[in-house]
N, C-alpha and C. Protein backbone atom coordinates (compact mmCIF):
# COMPACT_ATOMS: atom_id res chain seq x y z
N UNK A 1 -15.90 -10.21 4.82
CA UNK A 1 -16.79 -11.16 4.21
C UNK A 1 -17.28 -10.57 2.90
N UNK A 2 -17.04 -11.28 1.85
CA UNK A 2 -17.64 -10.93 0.56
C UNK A 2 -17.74 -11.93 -0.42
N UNK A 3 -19.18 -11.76 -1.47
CA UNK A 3 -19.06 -12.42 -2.49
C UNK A 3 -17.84 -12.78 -3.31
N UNK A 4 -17.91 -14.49 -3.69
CA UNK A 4 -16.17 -14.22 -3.87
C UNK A 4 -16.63 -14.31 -5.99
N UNK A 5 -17.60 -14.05 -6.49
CA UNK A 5 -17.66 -13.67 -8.03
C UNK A 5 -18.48 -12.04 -8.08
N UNK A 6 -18.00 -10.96 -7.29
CA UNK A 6 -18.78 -9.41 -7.59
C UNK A 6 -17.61 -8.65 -7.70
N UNK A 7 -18.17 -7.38 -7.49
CA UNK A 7 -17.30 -6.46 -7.74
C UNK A 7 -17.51 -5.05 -6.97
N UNK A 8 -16.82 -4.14 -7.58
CA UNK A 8 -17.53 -3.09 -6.59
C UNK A 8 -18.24 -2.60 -5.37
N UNK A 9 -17.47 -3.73 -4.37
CA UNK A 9 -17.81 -3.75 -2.69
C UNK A 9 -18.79 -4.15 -2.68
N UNK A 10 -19.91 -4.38 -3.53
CA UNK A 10 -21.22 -4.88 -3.29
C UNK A 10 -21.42 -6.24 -2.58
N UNK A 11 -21.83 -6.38 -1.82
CA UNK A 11 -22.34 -7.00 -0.71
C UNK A 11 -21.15 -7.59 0.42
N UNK A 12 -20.14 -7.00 0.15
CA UNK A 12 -19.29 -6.91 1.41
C UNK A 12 -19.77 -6.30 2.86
N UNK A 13 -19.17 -7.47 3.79
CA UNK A 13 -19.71 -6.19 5.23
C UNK A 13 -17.61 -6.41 5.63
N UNK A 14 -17.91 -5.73 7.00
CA UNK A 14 -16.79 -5.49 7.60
C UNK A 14 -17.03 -5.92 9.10
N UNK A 15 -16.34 -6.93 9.18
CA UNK A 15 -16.92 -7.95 10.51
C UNK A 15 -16.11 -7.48 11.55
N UNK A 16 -16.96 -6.69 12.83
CA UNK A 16 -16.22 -6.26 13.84
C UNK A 16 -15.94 -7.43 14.76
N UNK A 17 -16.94 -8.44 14.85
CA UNK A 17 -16.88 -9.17 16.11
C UNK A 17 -18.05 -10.63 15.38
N UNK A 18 -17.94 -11.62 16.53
CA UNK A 18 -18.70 -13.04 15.87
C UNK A 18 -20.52 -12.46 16.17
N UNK A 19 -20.58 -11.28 16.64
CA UNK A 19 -21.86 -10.99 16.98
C UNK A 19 -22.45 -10.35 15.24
N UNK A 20 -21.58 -10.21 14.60
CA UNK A 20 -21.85 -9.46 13.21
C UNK A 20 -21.64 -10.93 11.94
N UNK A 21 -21.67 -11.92 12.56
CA UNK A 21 -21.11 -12.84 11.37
C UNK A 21 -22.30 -13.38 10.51
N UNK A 22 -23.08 -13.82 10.89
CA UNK A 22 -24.29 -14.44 10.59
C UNK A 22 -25.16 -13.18 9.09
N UNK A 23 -24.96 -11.78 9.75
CA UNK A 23 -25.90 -10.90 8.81
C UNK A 23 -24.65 -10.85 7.54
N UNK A 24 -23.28 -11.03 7.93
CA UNK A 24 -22.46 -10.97 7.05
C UNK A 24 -22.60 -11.57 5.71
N UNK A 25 -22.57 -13.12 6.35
CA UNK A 25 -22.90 -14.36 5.56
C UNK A 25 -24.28 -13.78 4.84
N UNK A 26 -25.38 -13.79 5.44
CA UNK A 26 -26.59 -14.06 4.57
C UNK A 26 -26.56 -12.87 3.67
N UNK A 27 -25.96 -11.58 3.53
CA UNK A 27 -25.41 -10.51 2.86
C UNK A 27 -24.57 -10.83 1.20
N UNK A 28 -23.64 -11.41 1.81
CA UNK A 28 -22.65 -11.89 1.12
C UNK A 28 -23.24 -13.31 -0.41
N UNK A 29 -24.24 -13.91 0.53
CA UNK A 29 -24.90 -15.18 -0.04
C UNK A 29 -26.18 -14.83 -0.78
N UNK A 30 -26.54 -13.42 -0.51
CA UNK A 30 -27.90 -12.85 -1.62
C UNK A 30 -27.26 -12.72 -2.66
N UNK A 31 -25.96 -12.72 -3.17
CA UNK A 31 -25.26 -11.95 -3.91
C UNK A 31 -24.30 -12.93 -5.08
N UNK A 32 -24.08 -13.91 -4.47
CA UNK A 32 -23.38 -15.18 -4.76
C UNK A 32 -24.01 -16.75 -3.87
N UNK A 33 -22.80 -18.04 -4.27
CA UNK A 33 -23.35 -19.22 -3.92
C UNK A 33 -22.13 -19.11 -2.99
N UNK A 34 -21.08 -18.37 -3.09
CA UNK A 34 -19.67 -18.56 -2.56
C UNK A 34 -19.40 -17.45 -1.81
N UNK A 35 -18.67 -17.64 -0.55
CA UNK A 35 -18.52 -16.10 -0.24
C UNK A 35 -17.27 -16.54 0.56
N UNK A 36 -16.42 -15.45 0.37
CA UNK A 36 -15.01 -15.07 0.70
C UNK A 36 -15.09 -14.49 1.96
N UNK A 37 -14.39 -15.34 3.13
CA UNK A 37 -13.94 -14.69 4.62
C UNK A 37 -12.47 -14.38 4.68
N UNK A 38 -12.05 -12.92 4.80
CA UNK A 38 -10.62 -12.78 4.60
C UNK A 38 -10.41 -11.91 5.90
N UNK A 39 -9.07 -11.99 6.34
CA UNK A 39 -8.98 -11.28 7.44
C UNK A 39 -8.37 -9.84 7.04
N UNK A 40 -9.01 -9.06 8.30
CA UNK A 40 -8.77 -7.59 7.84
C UNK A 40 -7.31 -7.46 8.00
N UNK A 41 -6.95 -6.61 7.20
CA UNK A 41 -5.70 -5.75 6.67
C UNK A 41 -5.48 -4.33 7.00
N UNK A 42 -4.92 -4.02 7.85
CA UNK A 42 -4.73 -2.44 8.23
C UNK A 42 -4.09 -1.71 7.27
N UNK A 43 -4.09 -1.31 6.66
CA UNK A 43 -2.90 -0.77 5.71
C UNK A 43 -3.56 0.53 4.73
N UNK A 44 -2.93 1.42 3.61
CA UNK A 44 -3.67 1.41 3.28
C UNK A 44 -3.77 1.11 1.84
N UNK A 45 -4.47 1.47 0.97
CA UNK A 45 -5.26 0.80 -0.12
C UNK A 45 -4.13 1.73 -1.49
N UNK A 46 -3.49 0.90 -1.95
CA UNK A 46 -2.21 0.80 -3.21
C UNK A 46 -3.05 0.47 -4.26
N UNK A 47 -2.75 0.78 -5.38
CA UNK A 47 -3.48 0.30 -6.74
C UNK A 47 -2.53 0.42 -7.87
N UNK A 48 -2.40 -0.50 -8.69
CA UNK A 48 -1.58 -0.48 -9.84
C UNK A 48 -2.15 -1.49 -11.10
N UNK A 49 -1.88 -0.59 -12.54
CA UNK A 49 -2.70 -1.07 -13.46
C UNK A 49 -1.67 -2.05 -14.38
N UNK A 50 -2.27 -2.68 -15.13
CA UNK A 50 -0.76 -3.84 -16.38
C UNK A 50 -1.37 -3.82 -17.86
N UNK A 51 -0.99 -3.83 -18.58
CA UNK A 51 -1.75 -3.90 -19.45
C UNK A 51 -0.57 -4.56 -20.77
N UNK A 52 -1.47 -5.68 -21.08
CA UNK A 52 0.14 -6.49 -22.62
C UNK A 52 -0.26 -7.92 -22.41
N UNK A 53 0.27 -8.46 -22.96
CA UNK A 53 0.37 -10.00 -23.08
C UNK A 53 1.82 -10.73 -22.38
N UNK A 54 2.61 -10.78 -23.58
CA UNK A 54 3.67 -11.59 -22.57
C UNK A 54 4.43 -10.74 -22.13
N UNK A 55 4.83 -9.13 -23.00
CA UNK A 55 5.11 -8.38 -22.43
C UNK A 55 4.63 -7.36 -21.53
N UNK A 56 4.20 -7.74 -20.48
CA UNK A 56 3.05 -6.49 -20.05
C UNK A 56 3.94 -5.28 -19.09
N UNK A 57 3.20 -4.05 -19.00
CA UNK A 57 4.01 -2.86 -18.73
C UNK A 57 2.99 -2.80 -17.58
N UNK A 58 3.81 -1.93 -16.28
CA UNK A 58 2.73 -1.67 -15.33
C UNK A 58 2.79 -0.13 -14.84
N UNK A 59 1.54 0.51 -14.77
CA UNK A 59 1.47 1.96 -15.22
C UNK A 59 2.10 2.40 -13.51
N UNK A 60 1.51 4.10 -13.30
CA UNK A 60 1.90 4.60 -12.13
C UNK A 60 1.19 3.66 -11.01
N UNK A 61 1.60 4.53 -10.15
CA UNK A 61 1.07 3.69 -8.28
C UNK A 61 0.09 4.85 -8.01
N UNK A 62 -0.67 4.03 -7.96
CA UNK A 62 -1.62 5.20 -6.85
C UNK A 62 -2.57 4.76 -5.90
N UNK A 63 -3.07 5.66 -5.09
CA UNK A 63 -3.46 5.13 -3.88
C UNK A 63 -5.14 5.56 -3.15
N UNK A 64 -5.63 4.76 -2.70
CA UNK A 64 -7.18 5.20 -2.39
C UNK A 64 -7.38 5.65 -1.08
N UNK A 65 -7.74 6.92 -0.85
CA UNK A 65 -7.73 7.31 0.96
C UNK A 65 -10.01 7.13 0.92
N UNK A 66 -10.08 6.36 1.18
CA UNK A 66 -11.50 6.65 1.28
C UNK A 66 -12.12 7.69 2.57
N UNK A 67 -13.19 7.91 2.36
CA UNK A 67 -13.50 9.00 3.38
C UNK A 67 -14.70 8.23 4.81
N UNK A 68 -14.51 7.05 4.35
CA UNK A 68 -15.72 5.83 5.35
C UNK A 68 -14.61 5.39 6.07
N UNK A 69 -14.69 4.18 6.92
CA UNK A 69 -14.08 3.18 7.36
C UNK A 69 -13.40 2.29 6.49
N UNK A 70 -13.86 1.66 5.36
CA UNK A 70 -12.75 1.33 4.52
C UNK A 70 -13.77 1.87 2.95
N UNK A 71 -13.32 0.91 2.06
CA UNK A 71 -13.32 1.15 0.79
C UNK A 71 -14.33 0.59 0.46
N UNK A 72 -15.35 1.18 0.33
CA UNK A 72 -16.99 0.18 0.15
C UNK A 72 -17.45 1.15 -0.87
N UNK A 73 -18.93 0.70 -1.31
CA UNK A 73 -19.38 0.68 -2.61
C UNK A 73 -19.34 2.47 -2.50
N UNK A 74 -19.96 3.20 -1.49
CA UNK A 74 -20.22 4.47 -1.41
C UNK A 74 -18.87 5.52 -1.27
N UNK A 75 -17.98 4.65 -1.39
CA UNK A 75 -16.36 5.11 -1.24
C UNK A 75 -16.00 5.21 -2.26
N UNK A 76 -16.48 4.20 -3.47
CA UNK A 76 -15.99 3.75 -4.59
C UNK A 76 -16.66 5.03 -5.73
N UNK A 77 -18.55 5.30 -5.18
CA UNK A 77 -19.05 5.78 -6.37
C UNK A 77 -19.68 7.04 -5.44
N UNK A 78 -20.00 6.68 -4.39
CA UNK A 78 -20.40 8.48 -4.51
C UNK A 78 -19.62 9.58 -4.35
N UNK A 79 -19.85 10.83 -5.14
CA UNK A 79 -19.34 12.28 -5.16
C UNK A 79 -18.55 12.45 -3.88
N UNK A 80 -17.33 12.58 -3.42
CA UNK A 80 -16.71 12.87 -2.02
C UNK A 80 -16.16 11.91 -1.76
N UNK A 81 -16.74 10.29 -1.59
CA UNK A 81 -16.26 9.44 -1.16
C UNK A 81 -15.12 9.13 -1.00
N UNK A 82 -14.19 9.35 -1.69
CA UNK A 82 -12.91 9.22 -1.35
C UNK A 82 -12.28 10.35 -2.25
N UNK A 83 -10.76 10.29 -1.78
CA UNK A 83 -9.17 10.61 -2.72
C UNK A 83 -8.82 9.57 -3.27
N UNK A 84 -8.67 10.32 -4.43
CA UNK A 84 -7.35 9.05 -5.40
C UNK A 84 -6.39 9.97 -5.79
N UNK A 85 -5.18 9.52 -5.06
CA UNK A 85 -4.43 10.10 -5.28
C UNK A 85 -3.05 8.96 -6.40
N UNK A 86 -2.95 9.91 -7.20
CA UNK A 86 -2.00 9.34 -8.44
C UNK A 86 -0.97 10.57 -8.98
N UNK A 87 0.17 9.92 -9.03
CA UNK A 87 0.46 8.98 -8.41
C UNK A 87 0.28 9.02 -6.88
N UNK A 88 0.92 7.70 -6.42
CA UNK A 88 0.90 7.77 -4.86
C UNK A 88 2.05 8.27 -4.16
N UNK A 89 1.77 9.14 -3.30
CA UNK A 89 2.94 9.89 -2.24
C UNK A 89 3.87 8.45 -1.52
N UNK A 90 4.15 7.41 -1.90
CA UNK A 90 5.64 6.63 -1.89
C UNK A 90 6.70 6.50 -1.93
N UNK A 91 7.40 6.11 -1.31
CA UNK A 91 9.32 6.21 -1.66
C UNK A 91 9.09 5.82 -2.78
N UNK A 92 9.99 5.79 -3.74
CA UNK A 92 10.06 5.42 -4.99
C UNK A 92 10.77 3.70 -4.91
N UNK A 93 11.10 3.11 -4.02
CA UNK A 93 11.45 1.58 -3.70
C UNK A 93 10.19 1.00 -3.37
N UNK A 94 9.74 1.82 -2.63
CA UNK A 94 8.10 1.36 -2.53
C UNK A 94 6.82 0.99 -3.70
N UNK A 95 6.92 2.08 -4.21
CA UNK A 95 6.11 2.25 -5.46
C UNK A 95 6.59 1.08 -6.44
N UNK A 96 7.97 1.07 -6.53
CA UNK A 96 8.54 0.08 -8.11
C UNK A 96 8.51 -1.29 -7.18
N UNK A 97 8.55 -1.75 -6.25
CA UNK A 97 8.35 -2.83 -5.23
C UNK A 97 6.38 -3.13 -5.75
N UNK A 98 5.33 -1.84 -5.59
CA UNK A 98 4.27 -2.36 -5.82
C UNK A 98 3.96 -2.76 -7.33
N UNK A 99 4.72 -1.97 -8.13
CA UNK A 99 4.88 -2.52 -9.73
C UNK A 99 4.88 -3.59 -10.48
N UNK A 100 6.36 -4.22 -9.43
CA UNK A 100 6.88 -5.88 -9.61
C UNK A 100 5.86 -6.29 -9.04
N UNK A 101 4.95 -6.27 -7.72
CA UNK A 101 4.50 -7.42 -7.32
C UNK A 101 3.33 -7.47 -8.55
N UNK A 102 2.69 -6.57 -8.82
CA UNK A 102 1.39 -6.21 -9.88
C UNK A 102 1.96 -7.10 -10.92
N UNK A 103 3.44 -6.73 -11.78
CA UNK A 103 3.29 -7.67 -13.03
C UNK A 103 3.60 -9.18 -12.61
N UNK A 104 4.19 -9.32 -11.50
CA UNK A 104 4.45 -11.01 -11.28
C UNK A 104 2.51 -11.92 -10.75
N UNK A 105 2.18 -10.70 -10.00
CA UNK A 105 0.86 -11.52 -10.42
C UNK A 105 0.21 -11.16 -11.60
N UNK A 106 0.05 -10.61 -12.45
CA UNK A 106 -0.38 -10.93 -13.86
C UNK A 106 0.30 -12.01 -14.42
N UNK A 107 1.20 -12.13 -14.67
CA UNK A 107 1.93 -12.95 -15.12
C UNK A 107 1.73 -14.91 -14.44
N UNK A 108 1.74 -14.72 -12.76
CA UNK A 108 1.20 -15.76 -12.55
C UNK A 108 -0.04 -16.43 -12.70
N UNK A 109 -1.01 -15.21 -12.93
CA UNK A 109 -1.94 -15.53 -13.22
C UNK A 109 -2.71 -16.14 -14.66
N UNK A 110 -1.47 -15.89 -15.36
CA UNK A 110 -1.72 -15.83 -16.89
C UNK A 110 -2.44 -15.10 -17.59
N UNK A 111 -2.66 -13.62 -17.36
CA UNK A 111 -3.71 -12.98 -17.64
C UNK A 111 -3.32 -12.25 -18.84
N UNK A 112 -4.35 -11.86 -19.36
CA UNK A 112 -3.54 -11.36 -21.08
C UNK A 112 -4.69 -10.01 -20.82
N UNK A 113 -3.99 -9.01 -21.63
CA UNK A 113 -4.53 -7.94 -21.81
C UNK A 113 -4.81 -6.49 -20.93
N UNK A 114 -5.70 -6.66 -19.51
CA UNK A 114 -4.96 -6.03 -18.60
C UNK A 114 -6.17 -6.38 -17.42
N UNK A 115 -5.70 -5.12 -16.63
CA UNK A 115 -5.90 -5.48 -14.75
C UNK A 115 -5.53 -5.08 -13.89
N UNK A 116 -6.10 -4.37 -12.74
CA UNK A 116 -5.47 -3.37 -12.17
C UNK A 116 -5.35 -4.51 -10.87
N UNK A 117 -4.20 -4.47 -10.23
CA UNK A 117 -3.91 -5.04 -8.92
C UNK A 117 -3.66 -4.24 -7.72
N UNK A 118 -4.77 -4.31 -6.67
CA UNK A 118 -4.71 -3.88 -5.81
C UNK A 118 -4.19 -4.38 -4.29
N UNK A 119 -3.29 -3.63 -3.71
CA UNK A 119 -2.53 -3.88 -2.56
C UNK A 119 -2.84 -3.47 -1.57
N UNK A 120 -2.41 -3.73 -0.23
CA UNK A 120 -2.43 -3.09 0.79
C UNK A 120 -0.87 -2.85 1.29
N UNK A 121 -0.70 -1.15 2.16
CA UNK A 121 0.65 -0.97 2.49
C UNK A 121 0.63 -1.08 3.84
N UNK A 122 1.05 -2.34 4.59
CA UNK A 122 0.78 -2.30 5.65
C UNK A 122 1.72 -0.87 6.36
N UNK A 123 1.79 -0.75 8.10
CA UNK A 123 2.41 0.37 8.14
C UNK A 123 3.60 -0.39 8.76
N UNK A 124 4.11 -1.42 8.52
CA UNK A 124 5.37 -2.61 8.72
C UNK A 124 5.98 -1.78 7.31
N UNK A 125 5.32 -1.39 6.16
CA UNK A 125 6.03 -1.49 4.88
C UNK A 125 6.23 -2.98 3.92
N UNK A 126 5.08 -3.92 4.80
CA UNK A 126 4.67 -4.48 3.44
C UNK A 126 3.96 -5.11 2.64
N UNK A 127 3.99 -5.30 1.47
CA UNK A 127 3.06 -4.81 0.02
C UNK A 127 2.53 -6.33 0.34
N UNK A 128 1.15 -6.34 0.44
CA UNK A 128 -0.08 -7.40 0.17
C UNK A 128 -0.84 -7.33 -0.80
N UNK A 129 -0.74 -8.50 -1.85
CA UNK A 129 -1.65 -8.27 -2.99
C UNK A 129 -3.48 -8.25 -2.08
N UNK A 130 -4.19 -7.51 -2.23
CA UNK A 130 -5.66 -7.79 -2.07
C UNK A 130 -6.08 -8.80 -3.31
N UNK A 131 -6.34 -8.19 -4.36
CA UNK A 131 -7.10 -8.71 -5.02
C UNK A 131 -6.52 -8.42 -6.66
N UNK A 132 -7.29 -9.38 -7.84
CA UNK A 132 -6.50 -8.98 -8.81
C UNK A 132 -7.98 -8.76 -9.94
N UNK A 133 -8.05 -7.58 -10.08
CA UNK A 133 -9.47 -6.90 -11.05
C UNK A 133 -9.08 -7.20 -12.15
N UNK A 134 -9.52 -8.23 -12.93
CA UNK A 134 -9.39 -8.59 -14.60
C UNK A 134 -10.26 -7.89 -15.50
N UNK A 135 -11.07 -7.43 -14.89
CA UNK A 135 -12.13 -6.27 -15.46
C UNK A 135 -12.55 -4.90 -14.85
N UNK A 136 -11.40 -3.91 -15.07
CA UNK A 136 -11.10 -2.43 -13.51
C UNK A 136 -12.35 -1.90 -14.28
N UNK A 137 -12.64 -0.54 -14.07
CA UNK A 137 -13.60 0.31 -14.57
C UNK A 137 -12.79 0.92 -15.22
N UNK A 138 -13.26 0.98 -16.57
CA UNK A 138 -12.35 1.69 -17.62
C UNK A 138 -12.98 2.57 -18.28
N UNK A 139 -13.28 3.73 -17.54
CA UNK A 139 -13.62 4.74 -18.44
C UNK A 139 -12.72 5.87 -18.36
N UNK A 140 -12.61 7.30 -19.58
CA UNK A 140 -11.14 7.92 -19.02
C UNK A 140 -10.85 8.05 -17.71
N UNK A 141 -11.84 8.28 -17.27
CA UNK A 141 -11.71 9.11 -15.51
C UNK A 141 -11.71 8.00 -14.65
N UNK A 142 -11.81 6.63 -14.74
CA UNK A 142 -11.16 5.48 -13.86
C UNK A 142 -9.87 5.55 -13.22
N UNK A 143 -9.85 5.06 -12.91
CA UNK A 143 -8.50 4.87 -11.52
C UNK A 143 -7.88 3.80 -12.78
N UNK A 144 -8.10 2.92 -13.56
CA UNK A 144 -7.17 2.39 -14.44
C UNK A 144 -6.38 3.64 -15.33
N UNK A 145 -7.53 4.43 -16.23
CA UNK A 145 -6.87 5.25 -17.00
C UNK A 145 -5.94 6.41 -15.78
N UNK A 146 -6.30 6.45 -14.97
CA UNK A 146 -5.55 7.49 -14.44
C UNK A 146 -4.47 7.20 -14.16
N UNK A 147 -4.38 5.89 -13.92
CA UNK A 147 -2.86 5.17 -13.21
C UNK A 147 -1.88 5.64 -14.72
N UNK A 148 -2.23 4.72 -15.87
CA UNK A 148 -1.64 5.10 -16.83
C UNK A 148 -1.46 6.68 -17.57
N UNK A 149 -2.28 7.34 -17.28
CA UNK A 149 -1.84 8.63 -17.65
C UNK A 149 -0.99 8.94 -16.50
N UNK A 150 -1.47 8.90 -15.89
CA UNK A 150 0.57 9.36 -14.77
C UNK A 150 1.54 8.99 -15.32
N UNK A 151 1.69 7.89 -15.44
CA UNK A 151 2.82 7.04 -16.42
C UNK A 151 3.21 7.12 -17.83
N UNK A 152 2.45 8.75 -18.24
CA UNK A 152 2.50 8.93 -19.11
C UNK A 152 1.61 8.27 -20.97
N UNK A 153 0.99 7.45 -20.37
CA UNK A 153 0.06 7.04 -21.41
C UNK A 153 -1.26 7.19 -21.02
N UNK A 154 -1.77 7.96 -22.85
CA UNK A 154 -3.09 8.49 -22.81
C UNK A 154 -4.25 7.39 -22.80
N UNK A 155 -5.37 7.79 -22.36
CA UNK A 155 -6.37 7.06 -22.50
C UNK A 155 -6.27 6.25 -24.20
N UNK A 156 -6.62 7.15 -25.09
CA UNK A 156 -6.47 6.53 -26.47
C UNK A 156 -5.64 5.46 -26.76
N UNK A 157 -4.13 5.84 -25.81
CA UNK A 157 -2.98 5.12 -26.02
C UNK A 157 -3.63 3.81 -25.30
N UNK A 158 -4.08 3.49 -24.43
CA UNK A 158 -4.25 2.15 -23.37
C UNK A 158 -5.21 1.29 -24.64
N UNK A 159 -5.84 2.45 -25.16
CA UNK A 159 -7.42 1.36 -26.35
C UNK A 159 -6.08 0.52 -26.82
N UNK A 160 -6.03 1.82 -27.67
CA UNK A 160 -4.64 1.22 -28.72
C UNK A 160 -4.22 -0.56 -28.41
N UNK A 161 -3.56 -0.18 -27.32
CA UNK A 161 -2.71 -0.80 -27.04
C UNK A 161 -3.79 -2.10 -26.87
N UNK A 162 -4.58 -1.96 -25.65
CA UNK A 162 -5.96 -3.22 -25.09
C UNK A 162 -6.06 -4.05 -26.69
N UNK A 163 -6.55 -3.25 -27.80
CA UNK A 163 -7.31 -3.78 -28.95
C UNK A 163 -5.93 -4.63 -29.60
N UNK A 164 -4.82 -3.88 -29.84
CA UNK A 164 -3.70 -4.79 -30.02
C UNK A 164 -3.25 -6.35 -29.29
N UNK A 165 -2.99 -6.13 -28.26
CA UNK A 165 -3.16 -7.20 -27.32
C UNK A 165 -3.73 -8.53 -27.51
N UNK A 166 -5.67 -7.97 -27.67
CA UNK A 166 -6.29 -8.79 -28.33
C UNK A 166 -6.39 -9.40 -29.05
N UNK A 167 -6.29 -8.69 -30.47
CA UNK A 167 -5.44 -9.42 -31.77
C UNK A 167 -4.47 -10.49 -31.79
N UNK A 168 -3.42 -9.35 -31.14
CA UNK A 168 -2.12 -10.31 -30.74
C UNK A 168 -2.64 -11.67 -30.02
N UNK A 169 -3.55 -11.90 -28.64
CA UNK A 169 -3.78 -12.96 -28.68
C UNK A 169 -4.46 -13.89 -29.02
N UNK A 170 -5.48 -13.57 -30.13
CA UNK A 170 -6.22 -13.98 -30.46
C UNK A 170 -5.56 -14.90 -31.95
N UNK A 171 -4.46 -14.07 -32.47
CA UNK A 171 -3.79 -15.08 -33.57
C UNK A 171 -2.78 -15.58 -32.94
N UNK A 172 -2.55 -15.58 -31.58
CA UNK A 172 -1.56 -16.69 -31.35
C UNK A 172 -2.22 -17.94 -30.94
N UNK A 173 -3.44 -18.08 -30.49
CA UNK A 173 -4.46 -18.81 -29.65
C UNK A 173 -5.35 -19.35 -31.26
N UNK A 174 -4.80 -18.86 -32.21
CA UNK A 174 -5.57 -19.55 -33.34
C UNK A 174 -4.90 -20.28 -34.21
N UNK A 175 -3.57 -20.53 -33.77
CA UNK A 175 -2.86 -21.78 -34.33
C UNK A 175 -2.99 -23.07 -33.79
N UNK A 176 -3.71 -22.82 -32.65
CA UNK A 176 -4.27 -24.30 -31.91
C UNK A 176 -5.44 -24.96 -32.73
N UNK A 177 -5.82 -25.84 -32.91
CA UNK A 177 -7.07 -26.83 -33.19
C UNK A 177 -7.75 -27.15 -31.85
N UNK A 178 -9.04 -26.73 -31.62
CA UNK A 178 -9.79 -27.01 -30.90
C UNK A 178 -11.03 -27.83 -31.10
């Protein structure tokens, strides 16, 4: 159960049973008008970043071992809370399998510029989009910049590139009359 316009696990719970639903909801609804009931996913937690317009590139795979029960706000930000490991320990069919699915949802989504898409690996072996972050945490030491420095591009390099992008769509989006 979670707000379906936040971010950063905030006001998510993790619904064991219908005896937990009710504090879920009113949790979820301090937070937003809308709230998202999704069913749990065993797997674990895949992450991959995109960044471009029509051409978009999608950086390394990497992966979140949190140190809680799943991936919640105190997983996300406090000291210990989890591993991020980048890249991710994957077959390499695996990893370029979570790549494609990352740029085909950017792409379906129409998203310009970038976005880190996060998966789940079930232990079947397979790749579930979770969710698609149009706004990751981008500072160097983010799990966005880190994906891409595995992949060989520097933090500087991603601005670069983000501020280009922009441009780029911003004079293609200005031959329209509005």
């Amino acid at each position: 159960m979670k707000p379906a316009n936040l971010g950063s696990s905030v006001g998510i719970s993790k619904v064991h049973g219908p005896g937990e639903l009710a504090d879920a909801l009113e949790l979820a609804y301090r937070h937003d008008e809308k709230a998202l009931v999704e069913e749990f996913v065993a797997g674990r937690e895949i992450e991959c970043g995109v960044l471009g317009n029509e051409r978009p590139v999608a950086s390394a795979v990497g992966e979140i071992r949190p140190h809680a029960e799943w991936y919640d706000y105190g997983a996300k930000y406090d000291e210990g809370g989890s591993d991020i490991i980048v890249p991710a320990d994957l077959p390499v069919a695996v990893a370029e399998r979570v790549r494609t699915i990352a740029l085909d949802s950017f792409r379906a989504l129409e998203l310009s510029g970038m976005a880190r898409v996060d998966c789940f690996l079930t232990p079947a072996g397979e790749v579930l989009v979770n969710e698609v972050n149009t706004i990751p945490g981008f500072t160097s030491t983010s799990v966005y910049a880190r994906l891409f420095a595995a992949a060989g591009v520097s933090y500087a390099e991603v601005l670069d590139r983000l501020v280009q992008s922009g441009l780029d769509r911003h004079a293609r989006r200005a031959r329209y009359l509005y």
